[in-house]
C-alpha atoms as a PDB file:
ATOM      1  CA  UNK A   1      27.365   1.043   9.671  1.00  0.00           C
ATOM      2  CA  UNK A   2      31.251   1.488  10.337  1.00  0.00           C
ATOM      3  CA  UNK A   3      33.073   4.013   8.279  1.00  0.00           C
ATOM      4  CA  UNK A   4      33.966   4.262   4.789  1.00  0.00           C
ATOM      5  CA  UNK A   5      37.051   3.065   4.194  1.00  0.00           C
ATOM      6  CA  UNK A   6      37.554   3.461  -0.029  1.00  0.00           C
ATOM      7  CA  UNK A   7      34.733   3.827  -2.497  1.00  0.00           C
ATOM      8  CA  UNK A   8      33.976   3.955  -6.321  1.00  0.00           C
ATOM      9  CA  UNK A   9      31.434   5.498  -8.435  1.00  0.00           C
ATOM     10  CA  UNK A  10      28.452   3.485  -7.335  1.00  0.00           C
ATOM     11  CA  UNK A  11      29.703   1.707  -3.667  1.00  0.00           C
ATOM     12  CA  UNK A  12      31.122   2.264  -0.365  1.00  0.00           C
ATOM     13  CA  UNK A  13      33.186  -0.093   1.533  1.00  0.00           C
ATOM     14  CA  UNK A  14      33.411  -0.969   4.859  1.00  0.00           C
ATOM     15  CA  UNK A  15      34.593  -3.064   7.240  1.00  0.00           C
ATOM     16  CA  UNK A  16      31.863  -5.749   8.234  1.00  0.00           C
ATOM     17  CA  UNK A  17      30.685  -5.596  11.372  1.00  0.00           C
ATOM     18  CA  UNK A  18      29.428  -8.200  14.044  1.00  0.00           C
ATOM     19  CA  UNK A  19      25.906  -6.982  14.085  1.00  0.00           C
ATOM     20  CA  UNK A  20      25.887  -7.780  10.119  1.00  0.00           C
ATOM     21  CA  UNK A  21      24.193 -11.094   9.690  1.00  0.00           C
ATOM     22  CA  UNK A  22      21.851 -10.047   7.875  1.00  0.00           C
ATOM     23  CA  UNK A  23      23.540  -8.043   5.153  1.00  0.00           C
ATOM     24  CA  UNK A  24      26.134 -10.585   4.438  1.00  0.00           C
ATOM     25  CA  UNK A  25      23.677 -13.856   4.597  1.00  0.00           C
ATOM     26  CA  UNK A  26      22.385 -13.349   0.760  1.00  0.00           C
ATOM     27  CA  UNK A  27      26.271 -12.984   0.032  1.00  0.00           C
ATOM     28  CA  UNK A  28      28.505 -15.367   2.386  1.00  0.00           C
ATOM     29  CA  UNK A  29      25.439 -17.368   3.150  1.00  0.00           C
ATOM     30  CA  UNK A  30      24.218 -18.315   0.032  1.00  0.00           C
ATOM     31  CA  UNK A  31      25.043 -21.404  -1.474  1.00  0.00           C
ATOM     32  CA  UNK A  32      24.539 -19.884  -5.079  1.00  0.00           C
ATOM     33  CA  UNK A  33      27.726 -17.706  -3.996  1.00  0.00           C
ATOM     34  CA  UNK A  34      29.805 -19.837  -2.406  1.00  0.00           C
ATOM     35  CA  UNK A  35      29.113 -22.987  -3.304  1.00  0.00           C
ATOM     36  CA  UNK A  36      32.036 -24.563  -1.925  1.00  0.00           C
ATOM     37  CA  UNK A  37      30.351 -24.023   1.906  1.00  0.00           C
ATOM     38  CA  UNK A  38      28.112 -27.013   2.498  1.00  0.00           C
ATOM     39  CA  UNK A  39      26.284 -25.244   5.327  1.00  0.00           C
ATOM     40  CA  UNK A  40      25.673 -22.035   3.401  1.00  0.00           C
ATOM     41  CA  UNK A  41      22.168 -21.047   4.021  1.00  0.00           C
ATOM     42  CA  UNK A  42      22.365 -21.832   7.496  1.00  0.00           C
ATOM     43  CA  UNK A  43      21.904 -18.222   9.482  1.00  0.00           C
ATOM     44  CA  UNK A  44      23.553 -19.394  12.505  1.00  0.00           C
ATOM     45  CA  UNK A  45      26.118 -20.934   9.980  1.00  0.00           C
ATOM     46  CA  UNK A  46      26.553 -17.092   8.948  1.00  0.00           C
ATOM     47  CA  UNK A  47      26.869 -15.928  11.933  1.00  0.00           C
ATOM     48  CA  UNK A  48      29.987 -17.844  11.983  1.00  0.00           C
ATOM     49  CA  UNK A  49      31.419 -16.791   9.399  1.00  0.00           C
ATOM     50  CA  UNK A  50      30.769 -13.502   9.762  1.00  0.00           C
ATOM     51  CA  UNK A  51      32.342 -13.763  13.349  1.00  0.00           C
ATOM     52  CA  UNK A  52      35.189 -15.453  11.475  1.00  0.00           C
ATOM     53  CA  UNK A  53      35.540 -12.512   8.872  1.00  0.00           C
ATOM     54  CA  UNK A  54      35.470  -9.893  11.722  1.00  0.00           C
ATOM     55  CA  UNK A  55      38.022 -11.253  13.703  1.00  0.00           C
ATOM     56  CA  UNK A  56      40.832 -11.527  10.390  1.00  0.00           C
ATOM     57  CA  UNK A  57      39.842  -8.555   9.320  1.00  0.00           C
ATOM     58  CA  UNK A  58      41.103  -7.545  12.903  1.00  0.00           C
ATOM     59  CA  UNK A  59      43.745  -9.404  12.613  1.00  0.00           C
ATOM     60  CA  UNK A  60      45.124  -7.557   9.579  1.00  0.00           C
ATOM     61  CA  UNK A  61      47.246  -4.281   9.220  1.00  0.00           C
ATOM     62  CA  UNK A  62      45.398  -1.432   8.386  1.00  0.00           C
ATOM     63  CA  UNK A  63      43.659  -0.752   5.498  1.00  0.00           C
ATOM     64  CA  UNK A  64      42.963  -4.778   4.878  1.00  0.00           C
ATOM     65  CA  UNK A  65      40.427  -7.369   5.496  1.00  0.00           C
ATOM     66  CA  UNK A  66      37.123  -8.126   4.610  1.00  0.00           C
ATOM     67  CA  UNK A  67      34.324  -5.481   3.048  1.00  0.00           C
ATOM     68  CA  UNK A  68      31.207  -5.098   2.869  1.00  0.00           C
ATOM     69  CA  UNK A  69      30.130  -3.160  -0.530  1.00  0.00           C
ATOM     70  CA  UNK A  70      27.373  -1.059   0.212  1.00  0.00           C
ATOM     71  CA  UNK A  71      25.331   0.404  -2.929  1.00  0.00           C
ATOM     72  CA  UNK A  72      25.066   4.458  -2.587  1.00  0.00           C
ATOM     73  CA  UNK A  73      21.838   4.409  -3.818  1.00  0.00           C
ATOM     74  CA  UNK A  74      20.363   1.820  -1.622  1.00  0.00           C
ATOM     75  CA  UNK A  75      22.489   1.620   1.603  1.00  0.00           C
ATOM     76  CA  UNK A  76      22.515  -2.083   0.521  1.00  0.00           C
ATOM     77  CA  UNK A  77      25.233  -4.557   0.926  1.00  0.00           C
ATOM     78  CA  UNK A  78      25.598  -5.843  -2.490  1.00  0.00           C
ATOM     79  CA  UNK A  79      28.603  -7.745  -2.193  1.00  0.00           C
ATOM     80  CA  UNK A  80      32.116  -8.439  -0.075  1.00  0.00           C
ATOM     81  CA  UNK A  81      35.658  -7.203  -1.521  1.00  0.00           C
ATOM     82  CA  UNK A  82      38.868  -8.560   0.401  1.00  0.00           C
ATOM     83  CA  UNK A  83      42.040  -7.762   0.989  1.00  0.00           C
ATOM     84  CA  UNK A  84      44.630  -9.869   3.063  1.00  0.00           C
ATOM     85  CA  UNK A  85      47.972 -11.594   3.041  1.00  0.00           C
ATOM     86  CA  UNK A  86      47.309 -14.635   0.640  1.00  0.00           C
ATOM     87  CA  UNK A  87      46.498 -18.038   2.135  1.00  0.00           C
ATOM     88  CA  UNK A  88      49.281 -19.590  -0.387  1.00  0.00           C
ATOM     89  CA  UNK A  89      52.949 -18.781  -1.188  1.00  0.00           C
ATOM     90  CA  UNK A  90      52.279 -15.569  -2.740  1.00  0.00           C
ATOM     91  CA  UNK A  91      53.585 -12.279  -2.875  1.00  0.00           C
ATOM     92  CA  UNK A  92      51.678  -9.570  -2.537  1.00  0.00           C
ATOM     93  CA  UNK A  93      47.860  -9.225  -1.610  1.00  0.00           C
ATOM     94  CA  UNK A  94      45.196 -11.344  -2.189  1.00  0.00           C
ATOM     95  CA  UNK A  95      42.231  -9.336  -3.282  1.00  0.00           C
ATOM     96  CA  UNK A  96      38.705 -11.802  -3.200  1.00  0.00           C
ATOM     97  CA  UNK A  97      35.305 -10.724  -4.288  1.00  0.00           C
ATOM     98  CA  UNK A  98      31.901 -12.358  -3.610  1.00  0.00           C
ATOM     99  CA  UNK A  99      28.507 -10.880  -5.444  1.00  0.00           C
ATOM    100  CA  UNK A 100      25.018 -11.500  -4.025  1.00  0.00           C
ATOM    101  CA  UNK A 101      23.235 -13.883  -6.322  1.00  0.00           C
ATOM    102  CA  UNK A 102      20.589 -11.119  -7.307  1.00  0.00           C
ATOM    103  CA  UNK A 103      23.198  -8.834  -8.853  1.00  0.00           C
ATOM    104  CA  UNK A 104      25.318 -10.847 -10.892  1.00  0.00           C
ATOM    105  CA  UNK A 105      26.574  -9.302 -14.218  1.00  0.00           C
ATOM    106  CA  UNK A 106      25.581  -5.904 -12.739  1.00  0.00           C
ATOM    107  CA  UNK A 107      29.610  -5.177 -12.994  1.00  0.00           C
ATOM    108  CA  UNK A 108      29.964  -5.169  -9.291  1.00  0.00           C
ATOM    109  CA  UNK A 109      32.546  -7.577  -8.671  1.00  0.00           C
ATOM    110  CA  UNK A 110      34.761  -5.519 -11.305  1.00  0.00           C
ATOM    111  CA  UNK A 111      34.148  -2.094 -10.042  1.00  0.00           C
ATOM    112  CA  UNK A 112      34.393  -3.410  -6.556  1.00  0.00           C
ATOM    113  CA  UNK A 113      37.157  -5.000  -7.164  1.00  0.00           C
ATOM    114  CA  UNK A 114      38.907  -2.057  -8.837  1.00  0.00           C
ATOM    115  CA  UNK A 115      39.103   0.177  -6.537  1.00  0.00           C
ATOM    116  CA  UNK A 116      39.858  -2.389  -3.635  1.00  0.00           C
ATOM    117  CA  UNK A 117      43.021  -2.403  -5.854  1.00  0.00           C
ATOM    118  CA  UNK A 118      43.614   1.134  -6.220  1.00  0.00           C
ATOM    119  CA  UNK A 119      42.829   1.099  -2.040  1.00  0.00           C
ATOM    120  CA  UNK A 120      45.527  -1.295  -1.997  1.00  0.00           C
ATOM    121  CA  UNK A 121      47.993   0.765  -3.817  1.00  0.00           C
ATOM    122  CA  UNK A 122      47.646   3.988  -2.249  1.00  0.00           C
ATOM    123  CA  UNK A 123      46.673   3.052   1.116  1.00  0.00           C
ATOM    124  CA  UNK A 124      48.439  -0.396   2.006  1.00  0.00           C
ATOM    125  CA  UNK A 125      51.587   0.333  -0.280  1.00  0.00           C
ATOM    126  CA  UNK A 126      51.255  -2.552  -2.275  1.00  0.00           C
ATOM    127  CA  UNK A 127      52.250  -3.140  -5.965  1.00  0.00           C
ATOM    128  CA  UNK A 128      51.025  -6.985  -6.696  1.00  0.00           C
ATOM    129  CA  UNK A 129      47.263  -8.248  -6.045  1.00  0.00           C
ATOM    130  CA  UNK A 130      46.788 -12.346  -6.876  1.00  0.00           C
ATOM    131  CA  UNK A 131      43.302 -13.681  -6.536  1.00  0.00           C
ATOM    132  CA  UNK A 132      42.418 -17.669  -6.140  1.00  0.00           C
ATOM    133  CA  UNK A 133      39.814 -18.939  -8.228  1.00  0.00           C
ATOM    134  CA  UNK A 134      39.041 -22.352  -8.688  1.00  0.00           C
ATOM    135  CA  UNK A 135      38.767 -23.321 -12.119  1.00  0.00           C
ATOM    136  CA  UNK A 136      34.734 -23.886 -12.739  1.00  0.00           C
ATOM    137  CA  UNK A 137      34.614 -20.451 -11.854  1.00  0.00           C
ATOM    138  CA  UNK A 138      34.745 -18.479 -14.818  1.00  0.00           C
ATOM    139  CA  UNK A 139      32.756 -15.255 -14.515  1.00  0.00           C
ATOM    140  CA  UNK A 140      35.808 -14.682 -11.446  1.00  0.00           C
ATOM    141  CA  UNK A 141      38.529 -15.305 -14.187  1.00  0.00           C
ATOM    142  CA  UNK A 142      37.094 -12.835 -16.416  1.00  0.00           C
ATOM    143  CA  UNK A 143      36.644 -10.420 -13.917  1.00  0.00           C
ATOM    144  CA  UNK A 144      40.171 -11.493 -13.048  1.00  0.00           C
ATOM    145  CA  UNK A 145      41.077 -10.514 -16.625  1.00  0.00           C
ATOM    146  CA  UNK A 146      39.166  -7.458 -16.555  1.00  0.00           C
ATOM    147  CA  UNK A 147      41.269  -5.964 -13.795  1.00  0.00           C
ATOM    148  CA  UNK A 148      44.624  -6.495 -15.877  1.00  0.00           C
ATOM    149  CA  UNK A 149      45.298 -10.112 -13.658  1.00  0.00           C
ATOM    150  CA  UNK A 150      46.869 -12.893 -16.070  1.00  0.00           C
ATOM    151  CA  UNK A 151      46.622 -16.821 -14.855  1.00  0.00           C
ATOM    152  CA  UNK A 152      50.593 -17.326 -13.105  1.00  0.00           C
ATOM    153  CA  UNK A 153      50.068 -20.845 -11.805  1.00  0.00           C
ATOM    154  CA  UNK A 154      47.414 -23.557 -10.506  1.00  0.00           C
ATOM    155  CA  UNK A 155      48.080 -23.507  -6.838  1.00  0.00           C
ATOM    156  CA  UNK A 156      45.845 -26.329  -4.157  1.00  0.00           C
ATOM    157  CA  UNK A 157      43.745 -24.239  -1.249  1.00  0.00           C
ATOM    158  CA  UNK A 158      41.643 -25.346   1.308  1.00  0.00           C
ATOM    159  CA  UNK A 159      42.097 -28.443  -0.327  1.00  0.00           C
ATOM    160  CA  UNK A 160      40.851 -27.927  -3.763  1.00  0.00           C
ATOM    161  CA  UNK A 161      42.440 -26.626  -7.032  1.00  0.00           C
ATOM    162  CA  UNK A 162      42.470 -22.875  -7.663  1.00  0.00           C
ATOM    163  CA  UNK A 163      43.933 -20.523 -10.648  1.00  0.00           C
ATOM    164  CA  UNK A 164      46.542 -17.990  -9.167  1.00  0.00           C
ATOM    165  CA  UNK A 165      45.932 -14.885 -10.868  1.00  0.00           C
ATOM    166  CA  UNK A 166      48.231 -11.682 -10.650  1.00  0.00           C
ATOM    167  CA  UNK A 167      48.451  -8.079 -11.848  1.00  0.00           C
ATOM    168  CA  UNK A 168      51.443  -5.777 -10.716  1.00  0.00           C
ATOM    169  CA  UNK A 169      50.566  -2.033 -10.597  1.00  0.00           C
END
């Protein structure tokens, strides 16, 4: 496991790791979670992705990219925070959040979520977060809501229509 980059009261995150296929696959690879990825469930299809993740997480300044949350209690990868430049005119960060299927409504996504903010902040400098959620989503809009973000705009992504949510700090 690589280091710990910013935690909260119950999780560590870290920056995933090449050798973590199969941590991430009941998260990234599970079409529950992302249900927008027809060949979810595929391992080697996760392996992809994962190799994907590692290399823009790379790719960005310190501080940002993709996480793995890792339960203290467990040693478990739970779930994936991120932080990057957003993939639409934005300002600010994008901060993402994906839960394994087995722990929704455990609060995760929230706490995770918070204190990628407050990593954000402090470490990275940064003052506005947006997340993109498309609109069937709605446990992401209420944890959007729950971390303070209000709906700004309906924005198009990868094709598909998403809610741009944003909270200054």
């Amino acid at each position: 496991m690589g280091p710990v980059v910013f935690s909260s009261e119950r999780f560590d995150m870290r920056p995933w790791e090449r050798g973590d296929v199969e941590a991430v696959h009941p998260i990234l690879g599970d079409p529950r979670v992302v249900w927008w990825d027809e060949q979810a469930g595929d391992r080697d299809h996760t392996r992809d992705v994962l190799e994907r993740v590692v290399a823009a997480s790379e790719g960005e300044p310190a501080g940002r990219g993709w996480f793995a949350v890792v339960a203290r209690d467990t040693g478990e990868a739970v779930a994936n925070v991120v932080l990057r430049a957003p993939p639409v005119e934005a300002e600010g960060l994008e901060l993402g959040w994906h839960v394994a299927y087995d722990q929704w409504g455990t609060g995760i996504a929230t706490e995770a979520a918070r204190a990628a903010l407050e990593h954000g902040r402090t470490a990275c400098g940064e003052r506005t977060f947006v997340a993109l959620i498309e609109p069937v989503n709605e446990p992401s809009q209420r944890v959007a809501g729950k971390l303070g973000m209000r709906h700004e705009r309906d924005v198009t992504h990868s094709g598909k229509p998403h809610r741009l949510y944003r909270v200054d700090v």
